[in-house]
C-alpha atoms as a PDB file:
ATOM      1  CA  UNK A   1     111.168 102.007  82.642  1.00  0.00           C
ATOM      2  CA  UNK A   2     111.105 101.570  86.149  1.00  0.00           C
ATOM      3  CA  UNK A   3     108.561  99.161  87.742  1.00  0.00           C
ATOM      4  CA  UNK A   4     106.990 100.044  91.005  1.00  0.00           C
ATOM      5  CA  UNK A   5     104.545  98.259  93.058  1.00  0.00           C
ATOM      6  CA  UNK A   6     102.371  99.417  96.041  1.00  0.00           C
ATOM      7  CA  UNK A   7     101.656  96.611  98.323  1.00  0.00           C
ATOM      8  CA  UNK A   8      98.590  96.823 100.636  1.00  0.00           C
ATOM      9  CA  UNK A   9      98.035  94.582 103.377  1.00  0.00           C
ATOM     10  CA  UNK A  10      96.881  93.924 107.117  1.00  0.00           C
ATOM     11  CA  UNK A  11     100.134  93.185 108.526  1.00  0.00           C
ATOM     12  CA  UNK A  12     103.776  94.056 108.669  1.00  0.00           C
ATOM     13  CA  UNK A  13     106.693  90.960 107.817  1.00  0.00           C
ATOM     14  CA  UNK A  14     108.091  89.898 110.236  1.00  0.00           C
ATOM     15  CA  UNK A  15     108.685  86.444 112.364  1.00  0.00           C
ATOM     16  CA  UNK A  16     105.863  86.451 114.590  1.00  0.00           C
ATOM     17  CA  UNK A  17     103.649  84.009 112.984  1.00  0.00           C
ATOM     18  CA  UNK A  18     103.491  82.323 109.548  1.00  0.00           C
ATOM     19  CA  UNK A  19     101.378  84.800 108.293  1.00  0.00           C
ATOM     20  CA  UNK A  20     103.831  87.508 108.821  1.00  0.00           C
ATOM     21  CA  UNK A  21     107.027  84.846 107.661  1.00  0.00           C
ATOM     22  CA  UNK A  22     105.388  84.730 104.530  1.00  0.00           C
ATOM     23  CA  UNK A  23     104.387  88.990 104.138  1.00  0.00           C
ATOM     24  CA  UNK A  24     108.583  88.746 104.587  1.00  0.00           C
ATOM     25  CA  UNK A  25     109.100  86.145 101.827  1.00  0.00           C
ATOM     26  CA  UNK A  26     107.204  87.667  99.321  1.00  0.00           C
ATOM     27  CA  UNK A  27     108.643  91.235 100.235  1.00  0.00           C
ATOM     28  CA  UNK A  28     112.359  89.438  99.658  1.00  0.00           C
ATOM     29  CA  UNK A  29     110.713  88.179  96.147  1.00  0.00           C
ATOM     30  CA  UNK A  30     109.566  91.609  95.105  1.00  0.00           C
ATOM     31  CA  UNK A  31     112.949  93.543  95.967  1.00  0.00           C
ATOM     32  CA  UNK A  32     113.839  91.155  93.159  1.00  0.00           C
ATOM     33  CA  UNK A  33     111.332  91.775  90.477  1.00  0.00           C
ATOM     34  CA  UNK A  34     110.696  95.426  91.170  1.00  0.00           C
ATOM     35  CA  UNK A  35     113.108  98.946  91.469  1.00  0.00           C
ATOM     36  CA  UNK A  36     110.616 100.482  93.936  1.00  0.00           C
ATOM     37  CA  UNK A  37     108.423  98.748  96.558  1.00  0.00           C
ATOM     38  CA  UNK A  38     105.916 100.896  98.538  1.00  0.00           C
ATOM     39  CA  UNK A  39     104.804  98.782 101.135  1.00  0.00           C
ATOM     40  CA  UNK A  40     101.669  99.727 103.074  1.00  0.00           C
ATOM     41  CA  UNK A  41     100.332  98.201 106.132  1.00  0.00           C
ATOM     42  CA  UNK A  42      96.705  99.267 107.273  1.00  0.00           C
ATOM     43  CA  UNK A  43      97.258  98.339 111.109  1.00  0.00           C
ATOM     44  CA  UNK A  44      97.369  99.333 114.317  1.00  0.00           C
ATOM     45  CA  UNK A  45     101.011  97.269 115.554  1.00  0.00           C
ATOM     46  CA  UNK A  46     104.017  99.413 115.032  1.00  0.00           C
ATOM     47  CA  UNK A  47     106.719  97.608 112.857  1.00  0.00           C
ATOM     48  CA  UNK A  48     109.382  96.954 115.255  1.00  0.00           C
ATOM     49  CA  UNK A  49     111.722  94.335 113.003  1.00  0.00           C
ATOM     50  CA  UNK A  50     114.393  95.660 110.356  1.00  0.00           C
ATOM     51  CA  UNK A  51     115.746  93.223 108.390  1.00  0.00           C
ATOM     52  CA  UNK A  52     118.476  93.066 105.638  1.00  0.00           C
ATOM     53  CA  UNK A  53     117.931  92.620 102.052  1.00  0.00           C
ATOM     54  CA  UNK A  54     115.037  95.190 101.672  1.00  0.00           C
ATOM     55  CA  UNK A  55     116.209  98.233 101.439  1.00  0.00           C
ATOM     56  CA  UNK A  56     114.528  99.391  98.064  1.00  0.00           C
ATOM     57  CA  UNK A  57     111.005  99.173 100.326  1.00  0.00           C
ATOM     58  CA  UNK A  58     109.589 102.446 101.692  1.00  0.00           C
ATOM     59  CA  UNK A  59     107.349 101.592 104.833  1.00  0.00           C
ATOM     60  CA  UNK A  60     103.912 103.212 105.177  1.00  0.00           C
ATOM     61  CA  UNK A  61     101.299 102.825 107.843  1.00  0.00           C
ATOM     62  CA  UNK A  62      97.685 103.308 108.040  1.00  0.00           C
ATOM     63  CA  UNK A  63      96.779 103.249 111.628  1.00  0.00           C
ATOM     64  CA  UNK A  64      93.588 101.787 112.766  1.00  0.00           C
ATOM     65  CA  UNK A  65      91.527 102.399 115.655  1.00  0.00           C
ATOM     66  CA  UNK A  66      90.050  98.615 115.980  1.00  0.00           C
ATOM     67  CA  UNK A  67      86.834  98.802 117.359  1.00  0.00           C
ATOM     68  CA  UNK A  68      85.653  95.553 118.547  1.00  0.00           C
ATOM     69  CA  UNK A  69      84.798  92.401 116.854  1.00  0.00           C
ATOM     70  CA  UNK A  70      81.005  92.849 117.868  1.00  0.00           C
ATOM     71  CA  UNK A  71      80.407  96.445 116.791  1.00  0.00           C
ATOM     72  CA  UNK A  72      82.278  95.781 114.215  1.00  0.00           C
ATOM     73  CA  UNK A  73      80.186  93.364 112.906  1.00  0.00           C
ATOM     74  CA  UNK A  74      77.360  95.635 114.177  1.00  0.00           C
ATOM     75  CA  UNK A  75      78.231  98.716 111.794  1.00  0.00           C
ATOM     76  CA  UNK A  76      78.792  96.040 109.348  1.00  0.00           C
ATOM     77  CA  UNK A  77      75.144  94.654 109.593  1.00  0.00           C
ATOM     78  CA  UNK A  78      73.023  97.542 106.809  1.00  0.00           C
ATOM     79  CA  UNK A  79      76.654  96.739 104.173  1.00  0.00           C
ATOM     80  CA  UNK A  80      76.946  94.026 101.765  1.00  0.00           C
ATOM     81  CA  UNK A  81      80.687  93.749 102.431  1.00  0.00           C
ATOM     82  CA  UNK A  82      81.613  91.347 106.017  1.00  0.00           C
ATOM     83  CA  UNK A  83      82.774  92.630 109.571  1.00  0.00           C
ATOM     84  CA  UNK A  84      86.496  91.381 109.019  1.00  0.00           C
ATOM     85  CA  UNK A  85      86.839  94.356 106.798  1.00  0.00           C
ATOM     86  CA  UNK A  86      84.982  96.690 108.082  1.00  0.00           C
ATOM     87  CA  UNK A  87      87.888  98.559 110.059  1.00  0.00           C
ATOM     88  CA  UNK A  88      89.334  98.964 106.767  1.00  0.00           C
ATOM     89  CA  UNK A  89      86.552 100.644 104.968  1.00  0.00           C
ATOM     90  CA  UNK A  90      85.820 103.383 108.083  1.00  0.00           C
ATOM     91  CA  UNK A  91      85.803 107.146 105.911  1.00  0.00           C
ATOM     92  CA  UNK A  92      89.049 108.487 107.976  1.00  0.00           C
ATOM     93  CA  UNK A  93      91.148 105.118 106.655  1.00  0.00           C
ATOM     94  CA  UNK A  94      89.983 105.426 103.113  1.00  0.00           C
ATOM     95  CA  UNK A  95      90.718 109.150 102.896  1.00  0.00           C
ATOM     96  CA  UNK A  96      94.416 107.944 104.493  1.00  0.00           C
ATOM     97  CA  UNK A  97      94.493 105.519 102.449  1.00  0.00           C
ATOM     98  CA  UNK A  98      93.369 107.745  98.561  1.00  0.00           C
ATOM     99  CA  UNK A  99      95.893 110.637  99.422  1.00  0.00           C
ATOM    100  CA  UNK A 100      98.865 107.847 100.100  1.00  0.00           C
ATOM    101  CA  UNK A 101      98.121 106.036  96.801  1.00  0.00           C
ATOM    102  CA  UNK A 102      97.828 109.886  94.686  1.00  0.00           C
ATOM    103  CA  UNK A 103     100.795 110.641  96.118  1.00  0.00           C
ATOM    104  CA  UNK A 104     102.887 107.388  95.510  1.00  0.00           C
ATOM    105  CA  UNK A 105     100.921 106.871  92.132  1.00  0.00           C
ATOM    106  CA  UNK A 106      99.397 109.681  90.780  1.00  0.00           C
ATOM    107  CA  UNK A 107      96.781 107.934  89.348  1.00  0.00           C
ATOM    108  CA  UNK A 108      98.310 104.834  89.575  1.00  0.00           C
ATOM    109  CA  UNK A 109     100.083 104.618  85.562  1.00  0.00           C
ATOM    110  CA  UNK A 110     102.931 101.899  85.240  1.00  0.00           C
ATOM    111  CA  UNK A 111     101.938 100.923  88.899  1.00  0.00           C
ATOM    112  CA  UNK A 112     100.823  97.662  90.074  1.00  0.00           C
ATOM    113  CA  UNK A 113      98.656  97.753  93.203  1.00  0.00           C
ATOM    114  CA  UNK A 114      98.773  94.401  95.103  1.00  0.00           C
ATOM    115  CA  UNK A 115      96.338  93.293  97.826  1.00  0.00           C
ATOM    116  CA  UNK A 116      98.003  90.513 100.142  1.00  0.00           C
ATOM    117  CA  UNK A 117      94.693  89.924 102.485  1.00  0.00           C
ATOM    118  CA  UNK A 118      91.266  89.645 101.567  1.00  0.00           C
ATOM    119  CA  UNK A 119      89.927  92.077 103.928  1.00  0.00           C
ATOM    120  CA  UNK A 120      91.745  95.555 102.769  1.00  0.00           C
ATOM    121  CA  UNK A 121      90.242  95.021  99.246  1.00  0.00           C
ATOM    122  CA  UNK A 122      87.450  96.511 100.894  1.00  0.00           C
ATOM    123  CA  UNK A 123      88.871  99.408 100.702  1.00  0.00           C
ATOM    124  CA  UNK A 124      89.661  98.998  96.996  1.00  0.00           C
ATOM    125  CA  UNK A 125      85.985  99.190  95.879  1.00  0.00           C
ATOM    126  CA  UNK A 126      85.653 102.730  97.406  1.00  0.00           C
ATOM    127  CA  UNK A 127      88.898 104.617  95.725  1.00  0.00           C
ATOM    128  CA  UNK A 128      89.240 102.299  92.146  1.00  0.00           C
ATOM    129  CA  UNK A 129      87.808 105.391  90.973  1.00  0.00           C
ATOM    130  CA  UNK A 130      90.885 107.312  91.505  1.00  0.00           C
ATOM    131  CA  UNK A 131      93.254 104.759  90.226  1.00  0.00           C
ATOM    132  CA  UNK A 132      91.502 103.690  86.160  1.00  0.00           C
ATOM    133  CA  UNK A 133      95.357 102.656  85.189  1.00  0.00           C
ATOM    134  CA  UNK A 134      96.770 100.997  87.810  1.00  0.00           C
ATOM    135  CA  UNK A 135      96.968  97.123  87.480  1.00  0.00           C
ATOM    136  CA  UNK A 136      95.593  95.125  90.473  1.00  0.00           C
ATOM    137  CA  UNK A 137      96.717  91.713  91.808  1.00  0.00           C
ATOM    138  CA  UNK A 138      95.146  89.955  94.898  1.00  0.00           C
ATOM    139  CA  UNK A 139      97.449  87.450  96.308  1.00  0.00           C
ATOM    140  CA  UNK A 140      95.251  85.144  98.875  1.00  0.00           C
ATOM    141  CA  UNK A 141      96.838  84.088 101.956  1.00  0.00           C
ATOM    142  CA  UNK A 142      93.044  83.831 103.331  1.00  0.00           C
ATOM    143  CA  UNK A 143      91.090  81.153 104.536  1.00  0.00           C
ATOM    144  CA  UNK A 144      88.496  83.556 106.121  1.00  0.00           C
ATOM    145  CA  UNK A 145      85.567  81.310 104.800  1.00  0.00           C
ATOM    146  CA  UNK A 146      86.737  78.149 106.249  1.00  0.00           C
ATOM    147  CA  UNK A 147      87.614  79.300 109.805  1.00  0.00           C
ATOM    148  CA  UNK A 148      83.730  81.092 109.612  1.00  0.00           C
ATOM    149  CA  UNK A 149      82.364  77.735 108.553  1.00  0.00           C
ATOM    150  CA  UNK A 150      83.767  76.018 111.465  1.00  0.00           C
ATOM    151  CA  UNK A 151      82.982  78.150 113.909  1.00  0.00           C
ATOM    152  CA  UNK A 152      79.640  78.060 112.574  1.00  0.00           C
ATOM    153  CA  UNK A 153      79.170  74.372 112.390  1.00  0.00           C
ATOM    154  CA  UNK A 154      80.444  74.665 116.589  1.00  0.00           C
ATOM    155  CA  UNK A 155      77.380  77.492 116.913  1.00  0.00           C
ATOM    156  CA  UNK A 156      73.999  77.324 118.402  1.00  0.00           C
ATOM    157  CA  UNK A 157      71.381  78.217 116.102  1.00  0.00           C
ATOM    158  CA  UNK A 158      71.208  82.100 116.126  1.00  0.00           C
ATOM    159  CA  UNK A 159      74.931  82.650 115.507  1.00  0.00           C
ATOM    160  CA  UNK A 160      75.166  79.625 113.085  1.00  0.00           C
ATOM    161  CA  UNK A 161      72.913  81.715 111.331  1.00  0.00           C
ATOM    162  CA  UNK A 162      74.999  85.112 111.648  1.00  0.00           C
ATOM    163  CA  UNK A 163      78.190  83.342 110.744  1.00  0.00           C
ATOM    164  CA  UNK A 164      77.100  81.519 107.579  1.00  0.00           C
ATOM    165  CA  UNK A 165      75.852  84.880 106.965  1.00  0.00           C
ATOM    166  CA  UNK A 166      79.339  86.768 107.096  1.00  0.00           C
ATOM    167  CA  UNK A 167      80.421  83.655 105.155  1.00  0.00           C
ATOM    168  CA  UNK A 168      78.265  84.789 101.913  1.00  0.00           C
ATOM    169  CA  UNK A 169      79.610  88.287 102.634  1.00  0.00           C
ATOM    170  CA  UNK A 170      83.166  86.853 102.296  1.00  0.00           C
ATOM    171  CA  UNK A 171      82.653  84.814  99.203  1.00  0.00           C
ATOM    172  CA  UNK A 172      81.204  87.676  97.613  1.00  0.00           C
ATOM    173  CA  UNK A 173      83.792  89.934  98.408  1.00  0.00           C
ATOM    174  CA  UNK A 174      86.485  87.421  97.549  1.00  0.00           C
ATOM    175  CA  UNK A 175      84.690  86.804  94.026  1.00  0.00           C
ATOM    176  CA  UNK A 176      84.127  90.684  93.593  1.00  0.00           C
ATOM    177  CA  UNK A 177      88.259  90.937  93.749  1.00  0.00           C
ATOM    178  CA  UNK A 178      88.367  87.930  91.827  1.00  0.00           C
ATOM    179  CA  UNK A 179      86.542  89.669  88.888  1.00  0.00           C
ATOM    180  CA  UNK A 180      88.159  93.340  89.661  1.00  0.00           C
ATOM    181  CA  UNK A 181      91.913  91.966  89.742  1.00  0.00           C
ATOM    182  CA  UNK A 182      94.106  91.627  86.515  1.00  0.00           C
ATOM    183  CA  UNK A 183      96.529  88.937  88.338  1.00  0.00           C
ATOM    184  CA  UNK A 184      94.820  86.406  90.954  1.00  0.00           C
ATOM    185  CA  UNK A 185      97.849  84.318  92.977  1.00  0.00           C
ATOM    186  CA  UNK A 186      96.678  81.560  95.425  1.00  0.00           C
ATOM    187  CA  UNK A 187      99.391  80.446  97.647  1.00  0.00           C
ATOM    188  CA  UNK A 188      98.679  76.546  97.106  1.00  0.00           C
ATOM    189  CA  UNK A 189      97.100  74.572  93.953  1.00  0.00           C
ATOM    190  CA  UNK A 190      94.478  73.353  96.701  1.00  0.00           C
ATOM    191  CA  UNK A 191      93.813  76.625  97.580  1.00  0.00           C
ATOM    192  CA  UNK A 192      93.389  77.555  93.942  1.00  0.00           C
ATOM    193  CA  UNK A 193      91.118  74.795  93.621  1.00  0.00           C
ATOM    194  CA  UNK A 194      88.703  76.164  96.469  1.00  0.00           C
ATOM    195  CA  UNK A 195      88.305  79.892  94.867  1.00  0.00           C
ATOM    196  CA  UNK A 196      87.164  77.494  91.979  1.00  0.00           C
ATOM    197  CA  UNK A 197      84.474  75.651  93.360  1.00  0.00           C
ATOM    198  CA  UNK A 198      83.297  78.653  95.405  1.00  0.00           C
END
């Protein structure tokens, strides 16, 4: 039986930073576990890097139109889930996003659908409906909540306030995956340790 995976995520691999280094290392370790990668980036960069040892991977792209951080967080403000995701959760992206997945998928049988980033799962909780029988894994490269709790605890007041805020709306969408996902991967033990306590 072949095994196919669908990997949705923020970014493409590359060598830009160590975020995208380690998109690229995992992408190397998949080509190894699985006859057919989709690989789907929800961004507005174009992929510009080819690089050798992946060609079993078919590229997809979900191009955003970022709005900025503050109406972001704006629109954001009446929804339980936080600003960072926001851009992925707009109606045009998740429409994008359903027919790409129905058309890779079907309805996602003997497919494994894995998240890379915290903030595309967003997007999960509107089209799960669509996909009953595909298996989900979250891999967390994240460490959304920490960077908003020190830029919070460098605030004044009023946007201590908001940013504690987005916080909550964080931890509750990282526990919501938590509790939707079959697989959970943190990329360090400590890591693992702080999904625990929160």
């Amino acid at each position: 039986m072949e095994r196919k995976i669908i990997v949705i995520t923020q970014a493409w691999p590359g060598y830009n930073n160590g975020s995208s280094q380690a998109l690229l290392a995992s992408l190397r370790l998949y080509c190894k576990c699985f006859d057919q990668i989709h690989y789907v980036a929800m961004t507005d960069t174009v992929r510009s890097t080819v690089f050798d040892g992946i060609d079993t991977v078919h590229f997809h792209q979900i191009k955003l139109n970022k709005l900025s951080e503050k109406k972001r967080f704006l629109l954001s403000l009446p929804l339980r889930t936080p600003a960072v995701s926001h851009q992925f959760t707009r109606k045009p992206v998740i429409a994008q996003l359903r027919e790409l997945l129905k058309g890779i998928s079907g309805d996602g049988c003997k497919c494994v659908f894995l998240f890379e980033h915290l903030a595309p799962c967003a997007a999960w909780f509107k089209i799960r409906g669509d996909f009953l029988s595909a298996q989900i894994c979250f891999r967390s490269h994240d460490i959304l909540t920490l960077a908003f709790r020190a830029l919070a605890e460098r605030s004044g007041f009023g946007m201590k306030q908001l940013l504690n805020w987005e916080v909550r709306r964080i931890q509750w969408l990282e526990k919501a995956m938590f509790a939707e996902a079959d697989h959970v991967w943190a990329i360090t033990e400590e890591n693992r340790e702080e999904y625990r306590e929160d």
